[in-house]
Protein backbone atom coordinates (compact mmCIF):
# COMPACT_ATOMS: atom_id res chain seq x y z
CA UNK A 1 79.88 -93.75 37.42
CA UNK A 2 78.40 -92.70 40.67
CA UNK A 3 80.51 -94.58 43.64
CA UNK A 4 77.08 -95.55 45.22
CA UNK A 5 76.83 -97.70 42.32
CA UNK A 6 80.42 -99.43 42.31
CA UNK A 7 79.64 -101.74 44.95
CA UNK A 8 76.30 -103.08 43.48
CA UNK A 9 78.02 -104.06 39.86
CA UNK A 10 81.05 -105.49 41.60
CA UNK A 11 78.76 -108.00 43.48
CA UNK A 12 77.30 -108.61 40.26
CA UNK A 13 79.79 -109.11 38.43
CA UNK A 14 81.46 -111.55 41.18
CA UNK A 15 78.86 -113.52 41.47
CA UNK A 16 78.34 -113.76 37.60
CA UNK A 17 82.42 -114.90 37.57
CA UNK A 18 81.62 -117.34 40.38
CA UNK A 19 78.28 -118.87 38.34
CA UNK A 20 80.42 -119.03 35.07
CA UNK A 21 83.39 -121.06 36.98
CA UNK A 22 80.95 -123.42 38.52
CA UNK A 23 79.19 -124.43 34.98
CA UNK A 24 82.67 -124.32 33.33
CA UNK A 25 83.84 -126.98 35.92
CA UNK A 26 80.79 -129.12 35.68
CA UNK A 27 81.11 -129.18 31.87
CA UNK A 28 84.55 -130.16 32.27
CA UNK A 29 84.17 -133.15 34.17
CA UNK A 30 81.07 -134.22 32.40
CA UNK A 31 83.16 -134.40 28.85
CA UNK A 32 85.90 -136.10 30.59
CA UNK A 33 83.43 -139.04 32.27
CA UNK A 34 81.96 -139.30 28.40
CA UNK A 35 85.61 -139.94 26.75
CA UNK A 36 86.90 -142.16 29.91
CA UNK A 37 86.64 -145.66 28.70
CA UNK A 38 84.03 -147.88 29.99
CA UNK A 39 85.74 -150.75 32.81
CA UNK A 40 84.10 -153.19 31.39
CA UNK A 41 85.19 -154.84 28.40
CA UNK A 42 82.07 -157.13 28.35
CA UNK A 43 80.06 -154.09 27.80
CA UNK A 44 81.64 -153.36 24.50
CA UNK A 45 81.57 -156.79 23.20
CA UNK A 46 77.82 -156.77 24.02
CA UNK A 47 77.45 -153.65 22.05
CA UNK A 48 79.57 -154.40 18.99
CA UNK A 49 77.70 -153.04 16.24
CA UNK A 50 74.87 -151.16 17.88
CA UNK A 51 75.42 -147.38 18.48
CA UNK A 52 74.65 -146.58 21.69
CA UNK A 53 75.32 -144.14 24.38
CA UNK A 54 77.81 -145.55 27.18
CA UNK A 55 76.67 -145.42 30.64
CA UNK A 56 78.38 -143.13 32.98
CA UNK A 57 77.21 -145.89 35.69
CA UNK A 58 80.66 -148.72 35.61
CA UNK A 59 82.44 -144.87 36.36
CA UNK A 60 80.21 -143.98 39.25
CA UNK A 61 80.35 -146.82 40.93
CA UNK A 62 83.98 -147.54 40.42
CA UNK A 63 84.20 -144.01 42.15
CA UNK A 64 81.91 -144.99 45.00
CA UNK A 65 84.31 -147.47 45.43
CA UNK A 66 82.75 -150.51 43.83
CA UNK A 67 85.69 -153.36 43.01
CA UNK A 68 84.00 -155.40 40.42
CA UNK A 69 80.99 -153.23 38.65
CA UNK A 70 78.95 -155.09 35.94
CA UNK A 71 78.00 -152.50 33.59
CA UNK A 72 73.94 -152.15 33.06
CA UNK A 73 73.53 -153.11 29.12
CA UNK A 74 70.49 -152.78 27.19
CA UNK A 75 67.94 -156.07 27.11
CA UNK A 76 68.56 -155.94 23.52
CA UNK A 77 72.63 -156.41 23.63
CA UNK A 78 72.85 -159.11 26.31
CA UNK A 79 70.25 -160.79 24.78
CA UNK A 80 72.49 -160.90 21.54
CA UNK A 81 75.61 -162.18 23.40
CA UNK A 82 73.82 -164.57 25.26
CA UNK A 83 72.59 -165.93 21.92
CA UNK A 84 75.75 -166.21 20.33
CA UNK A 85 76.96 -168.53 23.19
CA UNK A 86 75.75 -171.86 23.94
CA UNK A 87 76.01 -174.48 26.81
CA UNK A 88 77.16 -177.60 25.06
CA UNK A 89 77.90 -179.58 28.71
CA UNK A 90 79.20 -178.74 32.47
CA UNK A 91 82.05 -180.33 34.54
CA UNK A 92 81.45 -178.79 38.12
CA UNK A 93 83.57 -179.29 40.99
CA UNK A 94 82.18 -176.72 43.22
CA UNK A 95 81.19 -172.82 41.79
CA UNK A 96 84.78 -171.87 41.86
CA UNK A 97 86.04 -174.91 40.12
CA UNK A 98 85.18 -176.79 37.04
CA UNK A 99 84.72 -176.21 33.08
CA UNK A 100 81.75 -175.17 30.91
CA UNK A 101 81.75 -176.68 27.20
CA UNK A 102 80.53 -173.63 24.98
CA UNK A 103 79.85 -172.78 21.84
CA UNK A 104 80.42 -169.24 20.04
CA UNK A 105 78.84 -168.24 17.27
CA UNK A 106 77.87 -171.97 16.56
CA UNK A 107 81.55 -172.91 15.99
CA UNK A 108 82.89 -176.20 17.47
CA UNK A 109 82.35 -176.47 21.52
CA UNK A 110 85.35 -175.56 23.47
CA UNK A 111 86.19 -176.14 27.07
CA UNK A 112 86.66 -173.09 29.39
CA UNK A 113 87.78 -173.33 33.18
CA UNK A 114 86.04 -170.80 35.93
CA UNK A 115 87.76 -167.66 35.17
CA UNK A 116 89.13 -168.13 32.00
CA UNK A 117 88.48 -166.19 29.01
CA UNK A 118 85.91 -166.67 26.19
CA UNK A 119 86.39 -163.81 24.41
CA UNK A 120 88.37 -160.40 25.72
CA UNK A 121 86.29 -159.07 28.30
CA UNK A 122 84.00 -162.03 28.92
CA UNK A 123 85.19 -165.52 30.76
CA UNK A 124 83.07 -167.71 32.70
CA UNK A 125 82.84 -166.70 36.21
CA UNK A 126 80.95 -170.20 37.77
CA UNK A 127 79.45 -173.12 37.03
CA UNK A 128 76.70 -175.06 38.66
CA UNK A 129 74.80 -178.75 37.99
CA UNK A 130 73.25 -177.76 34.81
CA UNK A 131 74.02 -173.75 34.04
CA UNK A 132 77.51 -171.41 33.53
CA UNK A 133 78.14 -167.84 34.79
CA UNK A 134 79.49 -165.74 32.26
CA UNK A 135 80.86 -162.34 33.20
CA UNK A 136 83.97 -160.38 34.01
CA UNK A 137 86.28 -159.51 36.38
CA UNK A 138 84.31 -162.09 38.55
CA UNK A 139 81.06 -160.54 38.24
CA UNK A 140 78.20 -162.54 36.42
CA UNK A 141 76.18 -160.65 33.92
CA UNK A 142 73.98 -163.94 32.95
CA UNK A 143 73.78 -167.17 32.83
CA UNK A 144 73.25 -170.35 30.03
CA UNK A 145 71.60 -173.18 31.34
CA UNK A 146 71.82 -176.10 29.53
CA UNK A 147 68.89 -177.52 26.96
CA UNK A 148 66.28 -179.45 28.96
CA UNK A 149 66.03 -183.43 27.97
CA UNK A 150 62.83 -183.51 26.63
């Protein structure tokens, strides 16, 4: 090989090395953000029995520095947890203190306290007048109002 040529095929070839480490790296983080859990425990209940992609989101934020994300869920699988739960009555003292009577699943109405748990991942995060924050980690996700008198 002609040494006018070694230099042009080394630059090549280092810059080829350097390309190939860059996508390597990238590919390695991406497939370790996809098998890091989600933070948000609410997000799986809402999804329990629909396949869906997880959202890299909860991560990204958590990494921005965000204490209490609330993971974006599909319209479809928060409207499906809100509908399991029901607002049977309200005892508020305040938004940080007081108890929400709901029903799950249309099982018997049970009392739960601002912050305590419903389910794993999901607790009621305030309550108001006539309506309950449900959520985690202190974040709402939604809220049941209770049934109008009519």
């Amino acid at each position: 090989m002609p040494s006018s040529l070694l230099p042009f095929w080394t630059v090549r070839l280092t810059t080829f090395l350097l390309w190939a480490l860059a996508a390597g790296s990238a590919a390695f983080w991406i497939l370790q953000s996809m098998d890091a859990p989600t933070p948000s425990a609410a997000l799986t209940a809402a999804r329990a029995g629909e396949a869906q992609e997880p959202s890299l989101t909860p991560r990204v934020a958590v990494a921005l520095g965000a204490k209490n994300p609330v993971a974006p869920t599909a319209a479809g699988a928060l409207s499906a947890l809100q509908a399991r739960l029901q607002l049977q009555g309200v005892l508020a003292v305040g938004a940080t203190r007081g108890a929400a009577l709901i029903s799950v699943d249309g099982k018997p109405a049970k009392p739960y306290s601002v912050g305590s748990a419903i389910e794993e991942g999901l607790e009621v995060t305030a309550v108001a007048a006539r309506s309950a924050s449900i959520g985690t980690n202190g974040a709402t996700a939604f809220t049941l109002e209770l049934p109008s008198k009519n």
